[in-house]
PDB file of N, CA and C in Angstrom:
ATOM      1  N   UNK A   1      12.696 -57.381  -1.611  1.00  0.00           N
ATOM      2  CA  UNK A   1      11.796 -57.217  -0.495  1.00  0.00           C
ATOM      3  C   UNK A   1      12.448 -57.810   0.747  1.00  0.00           C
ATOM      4  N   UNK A   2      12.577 -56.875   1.727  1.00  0.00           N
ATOM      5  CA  UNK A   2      12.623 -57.714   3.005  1.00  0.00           C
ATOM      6  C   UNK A   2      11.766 -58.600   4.001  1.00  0.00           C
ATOM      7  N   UNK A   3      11.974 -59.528   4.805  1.00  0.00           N
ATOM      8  CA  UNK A   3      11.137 -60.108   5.368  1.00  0.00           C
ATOM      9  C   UNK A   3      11.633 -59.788   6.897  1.00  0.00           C
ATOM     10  N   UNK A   4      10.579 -59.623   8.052  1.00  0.00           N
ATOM     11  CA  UNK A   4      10.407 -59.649   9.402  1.00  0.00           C
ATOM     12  C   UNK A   4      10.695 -60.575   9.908  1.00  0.00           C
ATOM     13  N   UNK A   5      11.784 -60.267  10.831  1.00  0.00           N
ATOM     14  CA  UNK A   5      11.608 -61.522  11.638  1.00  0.00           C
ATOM     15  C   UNK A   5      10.906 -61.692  12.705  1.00  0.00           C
ATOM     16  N   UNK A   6      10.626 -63.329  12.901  1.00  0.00           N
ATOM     17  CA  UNK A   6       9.842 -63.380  14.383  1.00  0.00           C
ATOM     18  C   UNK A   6      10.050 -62.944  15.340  1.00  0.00           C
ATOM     19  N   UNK A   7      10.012 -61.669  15.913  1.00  0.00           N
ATOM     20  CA  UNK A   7      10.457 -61.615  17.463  1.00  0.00           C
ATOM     21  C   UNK A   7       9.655 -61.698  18.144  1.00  0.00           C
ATOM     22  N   UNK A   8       9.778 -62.099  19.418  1.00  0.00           N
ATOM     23  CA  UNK A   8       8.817 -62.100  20.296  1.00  0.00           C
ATOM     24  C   UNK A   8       9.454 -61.108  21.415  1.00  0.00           C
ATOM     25  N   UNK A   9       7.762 -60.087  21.665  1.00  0.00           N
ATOM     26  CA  UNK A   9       8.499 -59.315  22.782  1.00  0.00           C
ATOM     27  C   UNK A   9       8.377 -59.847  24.641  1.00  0.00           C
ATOM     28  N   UNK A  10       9.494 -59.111  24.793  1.00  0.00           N
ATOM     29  CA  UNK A  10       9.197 -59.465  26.207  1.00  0.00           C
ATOM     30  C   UNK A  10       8.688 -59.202  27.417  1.00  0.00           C
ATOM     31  N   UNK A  11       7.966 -60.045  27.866  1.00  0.00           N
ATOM     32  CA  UNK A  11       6.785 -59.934  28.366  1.00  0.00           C
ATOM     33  C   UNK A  11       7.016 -59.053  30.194  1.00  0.00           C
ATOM     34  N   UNK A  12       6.387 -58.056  30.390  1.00  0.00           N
ATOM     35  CA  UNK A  12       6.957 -57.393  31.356  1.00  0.00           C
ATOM     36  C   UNK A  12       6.667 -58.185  33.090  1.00  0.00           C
ATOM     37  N   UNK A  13       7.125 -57.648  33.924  1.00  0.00           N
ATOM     38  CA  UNK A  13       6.934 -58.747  34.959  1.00  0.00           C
ATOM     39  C   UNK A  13       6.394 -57.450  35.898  1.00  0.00           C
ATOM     40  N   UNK A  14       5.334 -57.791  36.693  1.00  0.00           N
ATOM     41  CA  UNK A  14       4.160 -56.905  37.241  1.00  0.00           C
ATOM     42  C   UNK A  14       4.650 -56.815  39.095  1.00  0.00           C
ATOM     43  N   UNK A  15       5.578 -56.339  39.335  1.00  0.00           N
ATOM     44  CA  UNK A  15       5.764 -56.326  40.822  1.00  0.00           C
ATOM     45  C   UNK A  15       4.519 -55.668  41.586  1.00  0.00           C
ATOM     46  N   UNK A  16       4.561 -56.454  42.822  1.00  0.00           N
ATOM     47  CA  UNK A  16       3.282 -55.971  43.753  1.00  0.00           C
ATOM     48  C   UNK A  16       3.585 -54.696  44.631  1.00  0.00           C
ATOM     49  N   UNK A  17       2.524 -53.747  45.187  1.00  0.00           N
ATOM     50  CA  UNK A  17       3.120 -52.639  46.012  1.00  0.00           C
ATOM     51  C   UNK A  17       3.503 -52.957  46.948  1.00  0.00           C
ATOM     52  N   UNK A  18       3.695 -53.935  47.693  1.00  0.00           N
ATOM     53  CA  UNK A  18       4.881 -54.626  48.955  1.00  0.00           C
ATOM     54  C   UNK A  18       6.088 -54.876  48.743  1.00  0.00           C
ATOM     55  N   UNK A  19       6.064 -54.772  47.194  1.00  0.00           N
ATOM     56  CA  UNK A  19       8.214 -55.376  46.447  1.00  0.00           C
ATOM     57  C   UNK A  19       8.347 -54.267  46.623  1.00  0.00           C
ATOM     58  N   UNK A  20       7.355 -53.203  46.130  1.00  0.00           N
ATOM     59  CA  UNK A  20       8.515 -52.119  46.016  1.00  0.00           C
ATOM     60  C   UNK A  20       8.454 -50.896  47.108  1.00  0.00           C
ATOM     61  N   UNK A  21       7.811 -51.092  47.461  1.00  0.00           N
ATOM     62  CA  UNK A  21       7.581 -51.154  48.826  1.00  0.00           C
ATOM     63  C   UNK A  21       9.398 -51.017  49.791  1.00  0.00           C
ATOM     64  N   UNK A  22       9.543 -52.509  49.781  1.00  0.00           N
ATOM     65  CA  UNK A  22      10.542 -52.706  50.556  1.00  0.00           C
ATOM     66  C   UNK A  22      11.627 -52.447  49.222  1.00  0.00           C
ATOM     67  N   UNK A  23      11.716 -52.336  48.149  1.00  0.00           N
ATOM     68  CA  UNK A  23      12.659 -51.797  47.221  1.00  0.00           C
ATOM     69  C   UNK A  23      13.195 -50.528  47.259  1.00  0.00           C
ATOM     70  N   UNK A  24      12.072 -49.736  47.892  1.00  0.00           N
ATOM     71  CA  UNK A  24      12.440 -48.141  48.435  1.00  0.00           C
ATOM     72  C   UNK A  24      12.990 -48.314  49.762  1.00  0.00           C
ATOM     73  N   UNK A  25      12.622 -48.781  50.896  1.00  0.00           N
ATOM     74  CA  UNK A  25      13.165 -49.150  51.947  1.00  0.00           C
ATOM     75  C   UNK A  25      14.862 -49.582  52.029  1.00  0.00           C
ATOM     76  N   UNK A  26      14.784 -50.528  51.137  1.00  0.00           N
ATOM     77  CA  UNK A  26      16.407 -50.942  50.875  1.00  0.00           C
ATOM     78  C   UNK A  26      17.337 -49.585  50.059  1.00  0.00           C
ATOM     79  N   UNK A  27      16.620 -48.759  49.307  1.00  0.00           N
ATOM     80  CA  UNK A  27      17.187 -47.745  48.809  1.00  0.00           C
ATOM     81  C   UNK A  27      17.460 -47.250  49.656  1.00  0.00           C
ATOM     82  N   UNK A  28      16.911 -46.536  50.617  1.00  0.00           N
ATOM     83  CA  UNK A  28      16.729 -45.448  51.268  1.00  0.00           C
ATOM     84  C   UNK A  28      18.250 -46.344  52.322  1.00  0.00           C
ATOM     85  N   UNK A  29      18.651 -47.254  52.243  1.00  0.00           N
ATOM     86  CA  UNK A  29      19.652 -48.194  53.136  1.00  0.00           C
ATOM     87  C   UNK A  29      20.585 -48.087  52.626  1.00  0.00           C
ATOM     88  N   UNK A  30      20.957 -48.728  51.378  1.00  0.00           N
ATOM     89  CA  UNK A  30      22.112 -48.877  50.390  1.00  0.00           C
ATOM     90  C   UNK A  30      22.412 -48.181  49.432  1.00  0.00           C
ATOM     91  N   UNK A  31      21.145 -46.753  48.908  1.00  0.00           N
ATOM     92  CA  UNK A  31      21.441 -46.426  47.855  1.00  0.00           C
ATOM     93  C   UNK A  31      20.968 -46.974  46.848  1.00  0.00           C
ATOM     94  N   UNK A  32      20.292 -45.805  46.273  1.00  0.00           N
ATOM     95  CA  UNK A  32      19.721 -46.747  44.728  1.00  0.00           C
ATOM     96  C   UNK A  32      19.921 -47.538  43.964  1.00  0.00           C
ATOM     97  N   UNK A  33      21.321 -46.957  43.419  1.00  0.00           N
ATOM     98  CA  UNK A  33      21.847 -47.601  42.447  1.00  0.00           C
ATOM     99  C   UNK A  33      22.325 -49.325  42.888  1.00  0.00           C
ATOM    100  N   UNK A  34      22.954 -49.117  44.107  1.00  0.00           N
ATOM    101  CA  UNK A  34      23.172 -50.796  44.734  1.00  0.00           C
ATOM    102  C   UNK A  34      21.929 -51.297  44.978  1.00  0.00           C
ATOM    103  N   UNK A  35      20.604 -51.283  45.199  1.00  0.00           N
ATOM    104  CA  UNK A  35      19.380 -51.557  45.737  1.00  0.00           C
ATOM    105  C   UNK A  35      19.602 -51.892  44.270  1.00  0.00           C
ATOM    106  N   UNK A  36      18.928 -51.509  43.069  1.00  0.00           N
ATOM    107  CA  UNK A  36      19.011 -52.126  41.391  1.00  0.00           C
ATOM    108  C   UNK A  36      19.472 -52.812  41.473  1.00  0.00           C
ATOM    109  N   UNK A  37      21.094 -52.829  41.604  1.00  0.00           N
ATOM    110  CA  UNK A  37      22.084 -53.926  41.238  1.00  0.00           C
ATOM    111  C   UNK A  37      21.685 -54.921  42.068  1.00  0.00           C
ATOM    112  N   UNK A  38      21.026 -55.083  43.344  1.00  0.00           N
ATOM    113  CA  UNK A  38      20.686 -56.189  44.169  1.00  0.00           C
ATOM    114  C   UNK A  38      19.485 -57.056  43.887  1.00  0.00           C
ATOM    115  N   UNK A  39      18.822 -56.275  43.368  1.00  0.00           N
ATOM    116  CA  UNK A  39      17.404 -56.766  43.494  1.00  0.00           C
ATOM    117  C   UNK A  39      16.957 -57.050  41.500  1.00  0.00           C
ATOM    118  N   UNK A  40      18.154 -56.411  40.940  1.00  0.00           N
ATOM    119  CA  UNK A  40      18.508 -56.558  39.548  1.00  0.00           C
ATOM    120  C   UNK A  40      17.128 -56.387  38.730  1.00  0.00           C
ATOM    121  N   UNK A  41      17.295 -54.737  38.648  1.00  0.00           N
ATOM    122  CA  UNK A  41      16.122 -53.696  38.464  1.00  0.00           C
ATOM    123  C   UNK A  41      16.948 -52.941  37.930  1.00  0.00           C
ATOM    124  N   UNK A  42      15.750 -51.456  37.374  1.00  0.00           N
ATOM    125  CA  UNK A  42      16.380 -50.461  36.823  1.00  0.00           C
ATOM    126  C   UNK A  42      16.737 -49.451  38.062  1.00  0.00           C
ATOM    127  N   UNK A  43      17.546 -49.018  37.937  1.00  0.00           N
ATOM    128  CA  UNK A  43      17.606 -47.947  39.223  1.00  0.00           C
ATOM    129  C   UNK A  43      16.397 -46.584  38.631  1.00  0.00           C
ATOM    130  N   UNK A  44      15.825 -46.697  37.602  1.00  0.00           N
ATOM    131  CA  UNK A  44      14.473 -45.321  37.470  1.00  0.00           C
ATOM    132  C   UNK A  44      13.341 -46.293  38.016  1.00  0.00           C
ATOM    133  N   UNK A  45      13.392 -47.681  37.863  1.00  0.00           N
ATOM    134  CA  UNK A  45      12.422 -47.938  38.393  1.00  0.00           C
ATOM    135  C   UNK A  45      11.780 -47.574  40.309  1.00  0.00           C
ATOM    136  N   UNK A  46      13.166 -47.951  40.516  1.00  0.00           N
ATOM    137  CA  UNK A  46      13.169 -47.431  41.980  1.00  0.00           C
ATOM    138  C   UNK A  46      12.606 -46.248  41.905  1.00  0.00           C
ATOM    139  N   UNK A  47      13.065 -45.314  41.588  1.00  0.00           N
ATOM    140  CA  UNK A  47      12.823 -43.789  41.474  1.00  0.00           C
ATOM    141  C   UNK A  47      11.493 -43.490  41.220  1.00  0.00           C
ATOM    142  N   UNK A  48      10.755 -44.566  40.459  1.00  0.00           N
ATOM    143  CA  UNK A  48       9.427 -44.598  39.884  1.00  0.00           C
ATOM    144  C   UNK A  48       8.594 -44.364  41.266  1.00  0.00           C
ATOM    145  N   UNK A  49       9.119 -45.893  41.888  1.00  0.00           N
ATOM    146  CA  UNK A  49       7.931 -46.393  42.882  1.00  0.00           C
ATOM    147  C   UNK A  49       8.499 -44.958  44.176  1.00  0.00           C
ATOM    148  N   UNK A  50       9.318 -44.717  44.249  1.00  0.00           N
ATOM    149  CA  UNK A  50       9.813 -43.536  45.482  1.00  0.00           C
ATOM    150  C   UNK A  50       9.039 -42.556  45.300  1.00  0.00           C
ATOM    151  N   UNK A  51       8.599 -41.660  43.933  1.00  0.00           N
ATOM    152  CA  UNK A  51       8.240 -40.552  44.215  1.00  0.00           C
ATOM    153  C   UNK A  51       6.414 -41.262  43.568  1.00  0.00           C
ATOM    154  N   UNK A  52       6.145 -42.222  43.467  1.00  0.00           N
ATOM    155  CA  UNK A  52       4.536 -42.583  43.537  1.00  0.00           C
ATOM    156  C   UNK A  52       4.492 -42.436  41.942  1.00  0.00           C
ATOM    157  N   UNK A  53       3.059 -42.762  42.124  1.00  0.00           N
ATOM    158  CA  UNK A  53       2.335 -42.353  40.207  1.00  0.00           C
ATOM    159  C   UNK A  53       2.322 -41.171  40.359  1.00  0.00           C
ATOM    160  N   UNK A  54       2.243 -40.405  38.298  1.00  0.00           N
ATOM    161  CA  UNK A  54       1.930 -39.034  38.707  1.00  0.00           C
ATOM    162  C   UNK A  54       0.163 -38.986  38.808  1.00  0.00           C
ATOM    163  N   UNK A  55       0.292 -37.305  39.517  1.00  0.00           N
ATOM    164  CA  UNK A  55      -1.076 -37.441  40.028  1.00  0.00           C
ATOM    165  C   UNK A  55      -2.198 -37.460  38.257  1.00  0.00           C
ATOM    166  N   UNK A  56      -3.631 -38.000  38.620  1.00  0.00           N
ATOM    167  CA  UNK A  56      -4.635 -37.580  37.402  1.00  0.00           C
ATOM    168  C   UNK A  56      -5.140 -36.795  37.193  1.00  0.00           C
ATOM    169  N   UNK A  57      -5.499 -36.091  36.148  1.00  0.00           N
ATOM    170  CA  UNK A  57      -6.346 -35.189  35.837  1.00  0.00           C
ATOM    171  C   UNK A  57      -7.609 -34.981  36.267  1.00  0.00           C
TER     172      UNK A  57
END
């Protein structure tokens, strides 16, 4: 039998709409991919907050 180990997951970190906000701003400056590497993000996240939520049903 195998046993599980403890992992603990990690816990996500909740940016406000003013980070990213100016996270698109700096994109739209440096480029995505350097805006990530700066602000040490995913570059889809950027992409996330750029084109908005999708719309609801």
């Amino acid at each position: 039998m195998t046993t599980r180990k403890n992992t603990k997951k990690t816990q996500r970190i909740v940016r406000s709409d003013e980070y990213k906000k100016d996270a698109v701003k700096l994109s739209e400056t440096w480029g995505v991919t350097e805006a990530a590497r700066q602000l040490e993000v995913q570059a889809t996240q950027i992409y996330s907050s750029r084109n908005g939520p999708p719309p609801v049903s």
